[in-house]
C-alpha atoms as a PDB file:
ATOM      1  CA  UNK A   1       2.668  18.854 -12.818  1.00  0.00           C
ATOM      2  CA  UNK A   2       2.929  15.940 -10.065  1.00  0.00           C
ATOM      3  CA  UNK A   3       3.548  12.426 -11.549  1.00  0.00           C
ATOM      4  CA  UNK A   4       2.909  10.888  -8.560  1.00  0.00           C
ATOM      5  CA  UNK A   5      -0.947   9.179  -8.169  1.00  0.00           C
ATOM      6  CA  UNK A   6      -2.004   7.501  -4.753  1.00  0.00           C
ATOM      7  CA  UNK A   7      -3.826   4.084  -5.728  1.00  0.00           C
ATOM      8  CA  UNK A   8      -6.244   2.965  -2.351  1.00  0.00           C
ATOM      9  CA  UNK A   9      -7.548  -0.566  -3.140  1.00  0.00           C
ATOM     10  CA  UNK A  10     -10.555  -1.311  -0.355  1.00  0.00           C
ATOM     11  CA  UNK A  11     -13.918  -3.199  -0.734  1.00  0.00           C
ATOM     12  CA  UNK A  12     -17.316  -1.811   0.431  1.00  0.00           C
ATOM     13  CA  UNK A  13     -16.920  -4.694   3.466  1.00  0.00           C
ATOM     14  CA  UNK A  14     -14.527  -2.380   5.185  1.00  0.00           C
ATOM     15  CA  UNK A  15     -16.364   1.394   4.344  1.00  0.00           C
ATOM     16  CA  UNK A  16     -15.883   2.147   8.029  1.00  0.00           C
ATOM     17  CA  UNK A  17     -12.105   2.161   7.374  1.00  0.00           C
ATOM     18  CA  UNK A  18     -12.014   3.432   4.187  1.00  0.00           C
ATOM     19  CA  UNK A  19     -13.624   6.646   6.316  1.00  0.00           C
ATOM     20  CA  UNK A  20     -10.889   6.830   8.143  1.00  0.00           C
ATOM     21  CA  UNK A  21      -8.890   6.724   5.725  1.00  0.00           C
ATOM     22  CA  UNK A  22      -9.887   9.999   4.273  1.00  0.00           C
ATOM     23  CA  UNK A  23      -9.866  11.359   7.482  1.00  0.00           C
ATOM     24  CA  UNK A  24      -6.292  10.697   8.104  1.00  0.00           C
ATOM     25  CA  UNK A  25      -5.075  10.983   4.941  1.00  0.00           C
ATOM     26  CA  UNK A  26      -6.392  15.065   5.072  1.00  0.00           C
ATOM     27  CA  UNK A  27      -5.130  15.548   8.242  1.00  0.00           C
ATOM     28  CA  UNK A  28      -1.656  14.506   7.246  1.00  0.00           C
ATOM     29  CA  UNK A  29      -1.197  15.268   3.593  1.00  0.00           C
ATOM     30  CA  UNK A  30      -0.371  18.360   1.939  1.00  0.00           C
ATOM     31  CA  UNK A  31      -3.269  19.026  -1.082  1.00  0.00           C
ATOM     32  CA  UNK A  32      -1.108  18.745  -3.918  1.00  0.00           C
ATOM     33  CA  UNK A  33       0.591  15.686  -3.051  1.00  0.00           C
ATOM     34  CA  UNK A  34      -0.642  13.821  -5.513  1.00  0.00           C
ATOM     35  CA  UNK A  35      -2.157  14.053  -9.331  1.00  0.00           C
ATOM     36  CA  UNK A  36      -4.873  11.914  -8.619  1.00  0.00           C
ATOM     37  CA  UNK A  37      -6.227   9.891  -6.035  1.00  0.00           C
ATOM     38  CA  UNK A  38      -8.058   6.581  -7.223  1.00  0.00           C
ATOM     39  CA  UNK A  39     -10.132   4.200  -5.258  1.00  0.00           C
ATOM     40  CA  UNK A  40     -10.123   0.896  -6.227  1.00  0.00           C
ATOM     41  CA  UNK A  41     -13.487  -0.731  -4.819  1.00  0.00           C
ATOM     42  CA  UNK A  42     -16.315  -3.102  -5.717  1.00  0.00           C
ATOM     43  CA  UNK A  43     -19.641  -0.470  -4.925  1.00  0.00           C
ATOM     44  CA  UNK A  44     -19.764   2.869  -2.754  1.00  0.00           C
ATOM     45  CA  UNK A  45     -22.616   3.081  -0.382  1.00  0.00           C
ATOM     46  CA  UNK A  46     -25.264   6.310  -1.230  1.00  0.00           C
ATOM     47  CA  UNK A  47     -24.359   7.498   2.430  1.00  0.00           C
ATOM     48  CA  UNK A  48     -20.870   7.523   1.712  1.00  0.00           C
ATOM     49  CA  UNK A  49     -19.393  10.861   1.857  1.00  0.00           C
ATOM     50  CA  UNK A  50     -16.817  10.311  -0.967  1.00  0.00           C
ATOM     51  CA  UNK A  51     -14.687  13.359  -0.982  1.00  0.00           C
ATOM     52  CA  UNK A  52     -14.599  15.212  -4.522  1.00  0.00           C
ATOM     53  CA  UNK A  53     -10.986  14.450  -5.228  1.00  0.00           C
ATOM     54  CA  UNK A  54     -11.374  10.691  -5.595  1.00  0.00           C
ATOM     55  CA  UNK A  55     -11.360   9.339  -8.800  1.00  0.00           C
ATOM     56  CA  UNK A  56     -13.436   5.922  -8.206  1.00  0.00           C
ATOM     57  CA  UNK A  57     -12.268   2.810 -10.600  1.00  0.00           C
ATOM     58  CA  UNK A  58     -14.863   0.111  -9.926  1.00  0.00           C
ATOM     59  CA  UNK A  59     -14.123  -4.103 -10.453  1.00  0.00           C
ATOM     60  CA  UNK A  60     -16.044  -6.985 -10.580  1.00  0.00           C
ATOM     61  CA  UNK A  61     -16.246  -9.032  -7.415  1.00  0.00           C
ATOM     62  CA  UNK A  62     -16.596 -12.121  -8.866  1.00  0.00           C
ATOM     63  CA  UNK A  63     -13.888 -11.707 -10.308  1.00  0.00           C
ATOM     64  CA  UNK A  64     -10.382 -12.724  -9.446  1.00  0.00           C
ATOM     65  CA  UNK A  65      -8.133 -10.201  -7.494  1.00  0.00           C
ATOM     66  CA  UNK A  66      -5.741 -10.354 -10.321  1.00  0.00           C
ATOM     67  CA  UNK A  67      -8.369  -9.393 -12.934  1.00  0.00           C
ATOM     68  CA  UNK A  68      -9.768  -6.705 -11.224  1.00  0.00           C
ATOM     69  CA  UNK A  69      -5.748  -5.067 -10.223  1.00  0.00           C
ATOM     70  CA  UNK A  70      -5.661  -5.038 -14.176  1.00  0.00           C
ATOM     71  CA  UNK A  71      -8.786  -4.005 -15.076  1.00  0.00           C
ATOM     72  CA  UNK A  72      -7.793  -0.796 -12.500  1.00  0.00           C
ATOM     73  CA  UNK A  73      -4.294  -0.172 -13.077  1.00  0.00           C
ATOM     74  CA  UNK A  74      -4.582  -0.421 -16.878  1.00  0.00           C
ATOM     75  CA  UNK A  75      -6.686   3.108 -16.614  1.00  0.00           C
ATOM     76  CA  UNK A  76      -4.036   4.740 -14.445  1.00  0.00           C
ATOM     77  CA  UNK A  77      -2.478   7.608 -16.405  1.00  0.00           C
ATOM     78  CA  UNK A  78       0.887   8.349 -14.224  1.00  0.00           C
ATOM     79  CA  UNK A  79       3.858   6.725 -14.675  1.00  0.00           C
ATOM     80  CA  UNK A  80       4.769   6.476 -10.413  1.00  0.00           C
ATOM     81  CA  UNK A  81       2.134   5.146  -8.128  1.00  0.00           C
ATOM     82  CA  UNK A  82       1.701   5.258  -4.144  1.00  0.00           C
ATOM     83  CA  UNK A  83       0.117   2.207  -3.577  1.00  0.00           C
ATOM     84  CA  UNK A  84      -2.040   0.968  -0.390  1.00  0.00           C
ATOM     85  CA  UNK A  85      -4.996  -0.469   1.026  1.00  0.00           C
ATOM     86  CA  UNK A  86      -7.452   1.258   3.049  1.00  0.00           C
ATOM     87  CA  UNK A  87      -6.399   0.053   6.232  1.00  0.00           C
ATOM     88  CA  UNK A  88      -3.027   1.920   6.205  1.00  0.00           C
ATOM     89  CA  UNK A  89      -4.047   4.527   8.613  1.00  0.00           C
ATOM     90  CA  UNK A  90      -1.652   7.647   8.186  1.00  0.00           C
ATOM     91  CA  UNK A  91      -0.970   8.951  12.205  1.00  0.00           C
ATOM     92  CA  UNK A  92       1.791  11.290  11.844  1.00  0.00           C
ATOM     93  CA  UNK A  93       3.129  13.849   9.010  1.00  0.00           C
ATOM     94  CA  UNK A  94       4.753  12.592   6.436  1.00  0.00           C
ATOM     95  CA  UNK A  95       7.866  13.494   4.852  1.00  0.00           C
ATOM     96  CA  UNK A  96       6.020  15.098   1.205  1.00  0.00           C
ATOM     97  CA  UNK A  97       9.490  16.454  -0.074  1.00  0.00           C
ATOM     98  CA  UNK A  98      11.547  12.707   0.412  1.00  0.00           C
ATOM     99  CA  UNK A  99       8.180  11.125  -1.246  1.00  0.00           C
ATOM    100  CA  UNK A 100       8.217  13.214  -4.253  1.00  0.00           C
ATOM    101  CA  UNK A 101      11.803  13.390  -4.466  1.00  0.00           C
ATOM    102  CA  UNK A 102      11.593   9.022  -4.406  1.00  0.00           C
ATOM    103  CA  UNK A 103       8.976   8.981  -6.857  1.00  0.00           C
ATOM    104  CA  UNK A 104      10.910  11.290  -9.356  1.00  0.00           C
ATOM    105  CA  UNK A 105      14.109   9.336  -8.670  1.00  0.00           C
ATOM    106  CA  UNK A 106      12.142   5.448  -9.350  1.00  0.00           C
ATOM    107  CA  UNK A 107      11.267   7.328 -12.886  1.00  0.00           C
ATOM    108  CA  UNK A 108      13.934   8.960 -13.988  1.00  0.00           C
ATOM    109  CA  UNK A 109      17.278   7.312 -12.357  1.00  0.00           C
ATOM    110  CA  UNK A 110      16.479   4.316 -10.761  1.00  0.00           C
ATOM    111  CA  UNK A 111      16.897   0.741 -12.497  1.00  0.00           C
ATOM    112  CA  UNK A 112      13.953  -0.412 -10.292  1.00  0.00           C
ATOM    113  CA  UNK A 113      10.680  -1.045  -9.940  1.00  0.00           C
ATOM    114  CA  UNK A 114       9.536  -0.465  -6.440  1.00  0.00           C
ATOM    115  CA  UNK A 115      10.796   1.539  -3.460  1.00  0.00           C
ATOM    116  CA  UNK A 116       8.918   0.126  -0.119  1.00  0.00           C
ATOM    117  CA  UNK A 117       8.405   1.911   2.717  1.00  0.00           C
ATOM    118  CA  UNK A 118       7.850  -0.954   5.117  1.00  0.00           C
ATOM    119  CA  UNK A 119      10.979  -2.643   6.088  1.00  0.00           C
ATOM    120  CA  UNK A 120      10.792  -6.269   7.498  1.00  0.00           C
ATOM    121  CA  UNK A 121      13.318  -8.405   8.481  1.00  0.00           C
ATOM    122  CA  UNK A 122      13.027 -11.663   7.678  1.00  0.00           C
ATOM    123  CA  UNK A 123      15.561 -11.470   5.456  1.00  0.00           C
ATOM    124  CA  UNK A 124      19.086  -9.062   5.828  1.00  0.00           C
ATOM    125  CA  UNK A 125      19.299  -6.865   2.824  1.00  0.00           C
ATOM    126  CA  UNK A 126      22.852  -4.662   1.856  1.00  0.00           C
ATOM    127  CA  UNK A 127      23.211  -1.751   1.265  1.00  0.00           C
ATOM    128  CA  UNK A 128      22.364  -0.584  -2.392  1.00  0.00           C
ATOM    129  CA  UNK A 129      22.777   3.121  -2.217  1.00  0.00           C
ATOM    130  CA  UNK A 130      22.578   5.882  -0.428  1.00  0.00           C
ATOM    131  CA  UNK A 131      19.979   8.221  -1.636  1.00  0.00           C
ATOM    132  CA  UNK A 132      18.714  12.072  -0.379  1.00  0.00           C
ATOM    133  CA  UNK A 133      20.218  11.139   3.153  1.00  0.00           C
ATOM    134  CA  UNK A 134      18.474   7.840   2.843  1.00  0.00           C
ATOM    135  CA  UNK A 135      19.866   4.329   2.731  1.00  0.00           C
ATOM    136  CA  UNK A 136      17.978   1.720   0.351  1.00  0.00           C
ATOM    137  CA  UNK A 137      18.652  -1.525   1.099  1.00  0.00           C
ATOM    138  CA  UNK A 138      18.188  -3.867  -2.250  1.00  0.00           C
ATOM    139  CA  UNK A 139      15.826  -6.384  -2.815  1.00  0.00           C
ATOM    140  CA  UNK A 140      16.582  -8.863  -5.503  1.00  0.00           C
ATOM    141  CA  UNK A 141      14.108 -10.322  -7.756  1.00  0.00           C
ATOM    142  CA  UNK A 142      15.252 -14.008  -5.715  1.00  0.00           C
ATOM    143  CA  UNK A 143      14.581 -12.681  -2.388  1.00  0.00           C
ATOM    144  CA  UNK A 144      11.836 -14.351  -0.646  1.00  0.00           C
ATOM    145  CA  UNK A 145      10.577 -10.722   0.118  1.00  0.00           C
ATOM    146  CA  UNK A 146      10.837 -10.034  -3.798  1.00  0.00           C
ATOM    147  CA  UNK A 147       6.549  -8.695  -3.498  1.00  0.00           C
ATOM    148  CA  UNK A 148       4.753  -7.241  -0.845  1.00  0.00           C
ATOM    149  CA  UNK A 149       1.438  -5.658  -0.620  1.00  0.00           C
ATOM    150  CA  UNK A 150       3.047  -3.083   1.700  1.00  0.00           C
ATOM    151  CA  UNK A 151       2.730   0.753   1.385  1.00  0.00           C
ATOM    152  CA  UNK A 152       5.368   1.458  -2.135  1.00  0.00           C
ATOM    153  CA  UNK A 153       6.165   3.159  -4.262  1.00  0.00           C
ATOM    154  CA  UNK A 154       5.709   1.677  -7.785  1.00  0.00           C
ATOM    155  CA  UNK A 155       6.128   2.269 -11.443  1.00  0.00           C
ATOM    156  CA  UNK A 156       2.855   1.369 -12.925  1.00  0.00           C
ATOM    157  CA  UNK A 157       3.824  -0.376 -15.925  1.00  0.00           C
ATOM    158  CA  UNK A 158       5.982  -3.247 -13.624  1.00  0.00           C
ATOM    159  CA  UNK A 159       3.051  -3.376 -11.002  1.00  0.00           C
ATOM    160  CA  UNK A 160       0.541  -3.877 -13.883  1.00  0.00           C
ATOM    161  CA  UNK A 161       2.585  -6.623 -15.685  1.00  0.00           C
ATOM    162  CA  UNK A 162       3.070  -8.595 -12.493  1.00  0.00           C
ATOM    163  CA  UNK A 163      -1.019  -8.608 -12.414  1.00  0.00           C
ATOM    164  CA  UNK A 164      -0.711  -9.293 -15.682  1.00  0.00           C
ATOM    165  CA  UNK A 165       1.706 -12.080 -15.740  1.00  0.00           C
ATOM    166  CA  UNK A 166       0.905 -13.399 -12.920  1.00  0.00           C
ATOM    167  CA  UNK A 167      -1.378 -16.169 -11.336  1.00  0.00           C
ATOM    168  CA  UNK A 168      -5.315 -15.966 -10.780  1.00  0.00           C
ATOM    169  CA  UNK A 169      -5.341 -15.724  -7.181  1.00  0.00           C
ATOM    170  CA  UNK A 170      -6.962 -13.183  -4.509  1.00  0.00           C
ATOM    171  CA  UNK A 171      -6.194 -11.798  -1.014  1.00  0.00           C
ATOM    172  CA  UNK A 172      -7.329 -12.022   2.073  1.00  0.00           C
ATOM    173  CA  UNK A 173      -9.797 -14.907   3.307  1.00  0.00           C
ATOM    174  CA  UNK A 174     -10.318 -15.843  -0.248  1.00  0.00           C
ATOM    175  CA  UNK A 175      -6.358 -16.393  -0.893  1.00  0.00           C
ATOM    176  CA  UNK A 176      -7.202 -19.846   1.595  1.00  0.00           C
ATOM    177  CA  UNK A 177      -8.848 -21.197  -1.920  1.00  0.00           C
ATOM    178  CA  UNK A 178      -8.046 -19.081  -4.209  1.00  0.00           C
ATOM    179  CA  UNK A 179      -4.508 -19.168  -3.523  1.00  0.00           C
ATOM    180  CA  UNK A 180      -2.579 -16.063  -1.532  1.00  0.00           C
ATOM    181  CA  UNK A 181      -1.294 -13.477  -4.397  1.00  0.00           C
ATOM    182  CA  UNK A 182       1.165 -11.998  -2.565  1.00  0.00           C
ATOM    183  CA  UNK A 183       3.017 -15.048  -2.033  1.00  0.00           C
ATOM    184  CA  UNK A 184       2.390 -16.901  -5.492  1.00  0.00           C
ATOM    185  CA  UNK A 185       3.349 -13.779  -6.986  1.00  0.00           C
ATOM    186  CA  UNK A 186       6.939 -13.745  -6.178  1.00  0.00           C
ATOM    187  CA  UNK A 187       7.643 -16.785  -8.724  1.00  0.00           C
ATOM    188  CA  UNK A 188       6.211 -13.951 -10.974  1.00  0.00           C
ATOM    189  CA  UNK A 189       9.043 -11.251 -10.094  1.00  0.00           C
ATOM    190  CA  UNK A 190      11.830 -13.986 -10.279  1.00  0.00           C
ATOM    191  CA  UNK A 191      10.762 -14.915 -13.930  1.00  0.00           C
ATOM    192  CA  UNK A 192      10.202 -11.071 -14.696  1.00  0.00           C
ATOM    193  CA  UNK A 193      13.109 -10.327 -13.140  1.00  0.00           C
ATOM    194  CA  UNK A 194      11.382  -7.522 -10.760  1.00  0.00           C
ATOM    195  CA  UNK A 195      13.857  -5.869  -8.404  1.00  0.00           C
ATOM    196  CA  UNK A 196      13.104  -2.921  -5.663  1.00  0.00           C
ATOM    197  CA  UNK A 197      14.334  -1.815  -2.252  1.00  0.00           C
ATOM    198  CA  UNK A 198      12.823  -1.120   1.116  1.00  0.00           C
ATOM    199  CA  UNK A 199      14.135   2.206   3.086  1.00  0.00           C
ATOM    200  CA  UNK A 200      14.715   0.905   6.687  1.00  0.00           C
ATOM    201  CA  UNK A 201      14.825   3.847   8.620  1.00  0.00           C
ATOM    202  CA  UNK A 202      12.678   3.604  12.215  1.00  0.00           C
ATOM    203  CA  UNK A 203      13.945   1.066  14.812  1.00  0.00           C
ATOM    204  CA  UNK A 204      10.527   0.524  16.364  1.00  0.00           C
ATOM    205  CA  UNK A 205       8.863  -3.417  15.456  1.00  0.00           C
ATOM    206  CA  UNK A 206       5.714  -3.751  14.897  1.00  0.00           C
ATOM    207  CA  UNK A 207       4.525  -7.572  15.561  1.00  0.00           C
ATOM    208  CA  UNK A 208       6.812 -10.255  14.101  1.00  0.00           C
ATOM    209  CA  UNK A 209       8.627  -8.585  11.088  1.00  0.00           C
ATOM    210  CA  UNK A 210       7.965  -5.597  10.127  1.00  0.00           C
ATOM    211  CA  UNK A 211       9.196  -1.683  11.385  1.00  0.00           C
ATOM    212  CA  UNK A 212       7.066   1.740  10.933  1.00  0.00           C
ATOM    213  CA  UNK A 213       8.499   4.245   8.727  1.00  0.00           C
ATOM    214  CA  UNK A 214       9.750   7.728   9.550  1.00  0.00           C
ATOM    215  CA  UNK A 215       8.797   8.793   5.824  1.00  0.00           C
ATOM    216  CA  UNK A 216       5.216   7.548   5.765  1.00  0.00           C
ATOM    217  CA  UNK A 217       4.195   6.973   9.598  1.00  0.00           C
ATOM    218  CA  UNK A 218       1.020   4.735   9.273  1.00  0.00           C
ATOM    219  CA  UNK A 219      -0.867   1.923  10.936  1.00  0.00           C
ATOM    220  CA  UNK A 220       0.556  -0.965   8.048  1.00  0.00           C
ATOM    221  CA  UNK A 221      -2.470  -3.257   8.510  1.00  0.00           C
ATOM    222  CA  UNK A 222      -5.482  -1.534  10.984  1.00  0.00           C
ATOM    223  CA  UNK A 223      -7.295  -4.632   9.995  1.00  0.00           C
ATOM    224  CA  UNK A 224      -6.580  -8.220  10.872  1.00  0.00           C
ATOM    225  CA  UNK A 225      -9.522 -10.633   9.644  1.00  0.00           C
ATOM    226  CA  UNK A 226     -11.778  -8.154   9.566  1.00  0.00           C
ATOM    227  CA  UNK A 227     -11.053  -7.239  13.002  1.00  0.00           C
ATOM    228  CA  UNK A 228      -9.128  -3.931  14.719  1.00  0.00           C
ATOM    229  CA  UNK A 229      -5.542  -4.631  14.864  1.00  0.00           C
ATOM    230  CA  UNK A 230      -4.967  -2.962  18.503  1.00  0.00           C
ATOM    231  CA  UNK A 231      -2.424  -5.555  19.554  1.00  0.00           C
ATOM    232  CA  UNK A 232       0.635  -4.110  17.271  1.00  0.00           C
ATOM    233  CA  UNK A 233      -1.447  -0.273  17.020  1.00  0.00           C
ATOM    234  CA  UNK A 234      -1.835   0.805  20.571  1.00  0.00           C
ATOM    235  CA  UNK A 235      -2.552   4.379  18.961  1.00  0.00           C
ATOM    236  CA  UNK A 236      -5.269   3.095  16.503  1.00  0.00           C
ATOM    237  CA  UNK A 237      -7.326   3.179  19.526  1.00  0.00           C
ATOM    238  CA  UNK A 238      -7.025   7.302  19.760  1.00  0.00           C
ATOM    239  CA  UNK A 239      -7.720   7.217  16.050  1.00  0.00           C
ATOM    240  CA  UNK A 240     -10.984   5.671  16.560  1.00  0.00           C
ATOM    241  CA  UNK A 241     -12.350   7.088  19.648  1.00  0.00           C
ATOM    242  CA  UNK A 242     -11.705  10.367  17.699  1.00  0.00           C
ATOM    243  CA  UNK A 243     -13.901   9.784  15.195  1.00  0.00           C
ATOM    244  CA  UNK A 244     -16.237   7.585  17.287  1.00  0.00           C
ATOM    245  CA  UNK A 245     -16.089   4.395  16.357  1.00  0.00           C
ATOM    246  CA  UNK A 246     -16.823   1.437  18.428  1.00  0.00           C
ATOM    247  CA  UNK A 247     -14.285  -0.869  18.160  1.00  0.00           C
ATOM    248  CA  UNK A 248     -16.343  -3.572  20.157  1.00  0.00           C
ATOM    249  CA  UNK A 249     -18.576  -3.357  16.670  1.00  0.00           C
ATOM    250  CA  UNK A 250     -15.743  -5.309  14.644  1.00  0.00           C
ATOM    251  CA  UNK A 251     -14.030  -6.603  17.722  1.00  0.00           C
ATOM    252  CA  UNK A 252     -10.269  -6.378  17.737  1.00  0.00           C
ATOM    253  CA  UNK A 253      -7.090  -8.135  18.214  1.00  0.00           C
END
């Protein structure tokens, strides 16, 4: 039996993506790829075509984005998650066999916690190992790039005690009051001691920092402020006008 569960955190503010999502995700992925598929969301509108695979795991809005990523991850059976947010828009075929084969190598032989598949460089990472024909480049538990909500593999139990351990804070525009988690949680992996590495393995930048990935190909944020991220996605555009959506609706960047 697969292991291996994808987690897709989204809020019912962003439904049109989460659409997509589905869309892409069936286009691109075999089946079986994964155990389960949960959804990690506030409310599901009645007209939302939720497709019968999707195990929803509902939190409280009002709540912090730290209590609600423990309230869901604490009911996650598998020991290896995929983790992302709705607006990672899968555009090409992934590599299935180097994903499974990653997952079962973070459980079984791996003294890690995470394997990222979003490389960025504002820091220069060796050379940990060489891996299935891929090279992982380490990322300490002191780096300043120590936690990222990028598209990773994780093992539950570490991504749950980070939540856990961790500070009340949120994401997005409420991070401006609430505090940013994925920055205040990096004190977190220093004092837990949470190490990973990133697979750098496509040449081509996207924006400021960060390079696409040959194993997953996606769009790593399709939404900037609530807005269509065109600017560093040229090819989100064919991605909507597929599936007829008005970008001019959200407005883009």
């Amino acid at each position: 039996m697969n292991s291996l569960a994808l987690v897709i955190n989204s809020h019912s503010s962003n439904q049109d993506c989460l659409r997509l999502f589905f869309i892409q995700l069936e286009k691109y992925f075999e089946e079986q790829a994964f155990s389960n598929v949960y959804l990690f969301i506030d409310k599901i509108a009645e007209d939302f075509n939720l497709p019968a695979y999707v195990t929803v795991v509902p939190y409280e809005e009002e709540e912090s984005f730290t209590d609600q990523m423990i309230q869901c991850l604490s009911v996650i059976d598998e020991n290896i998650i995929l983790y992302c947010n709705e607006d990672y828009l899968f555009y090409d075929s992934p590599d299935n066999s180097s994903i499974k084969n990653l997952a079962f190598d973070l459980e079984h032989t791996l003294d890690l916690s995470y394997i990222r598949f979003v490389y960025a460089d504002i820091e220069s990472f060796a050379t940990y190992t060489e891996l299935r024909g891929k090279s992982l480049l380490y990322i300490p538990s002191t780096s300043q790039c120590c936690f990222s909500q990028t598209l990773s593999l994780w093992k539950t139990s570490d991504y749950l005690k980070i939540h856990e351990h961790g500070p009340k804070a949120s994401i997005g525009s409420k991070g401006e009051t609430q505090g940013h988690f994925e920055v205040l949680a990096r004190g977190t992996c220093r004092d837990l001691n949470i190490q990973g590495c990133v697979i750098n393995d496509n040449k081509n930048k996207r924006g400021l920092f960060h390079y696409d990935s040959n194993i997953v190909p996606h769009v790593a944020s399709a939404l900037v402020k609530g807005r269509w991220n065109l600017s560093e996605y040229p090819e989100l555009a064919d991605i909507l006008s597929e599936n007829k959506i008005d970008y001019n609706l959200r407005g883009s960047v």
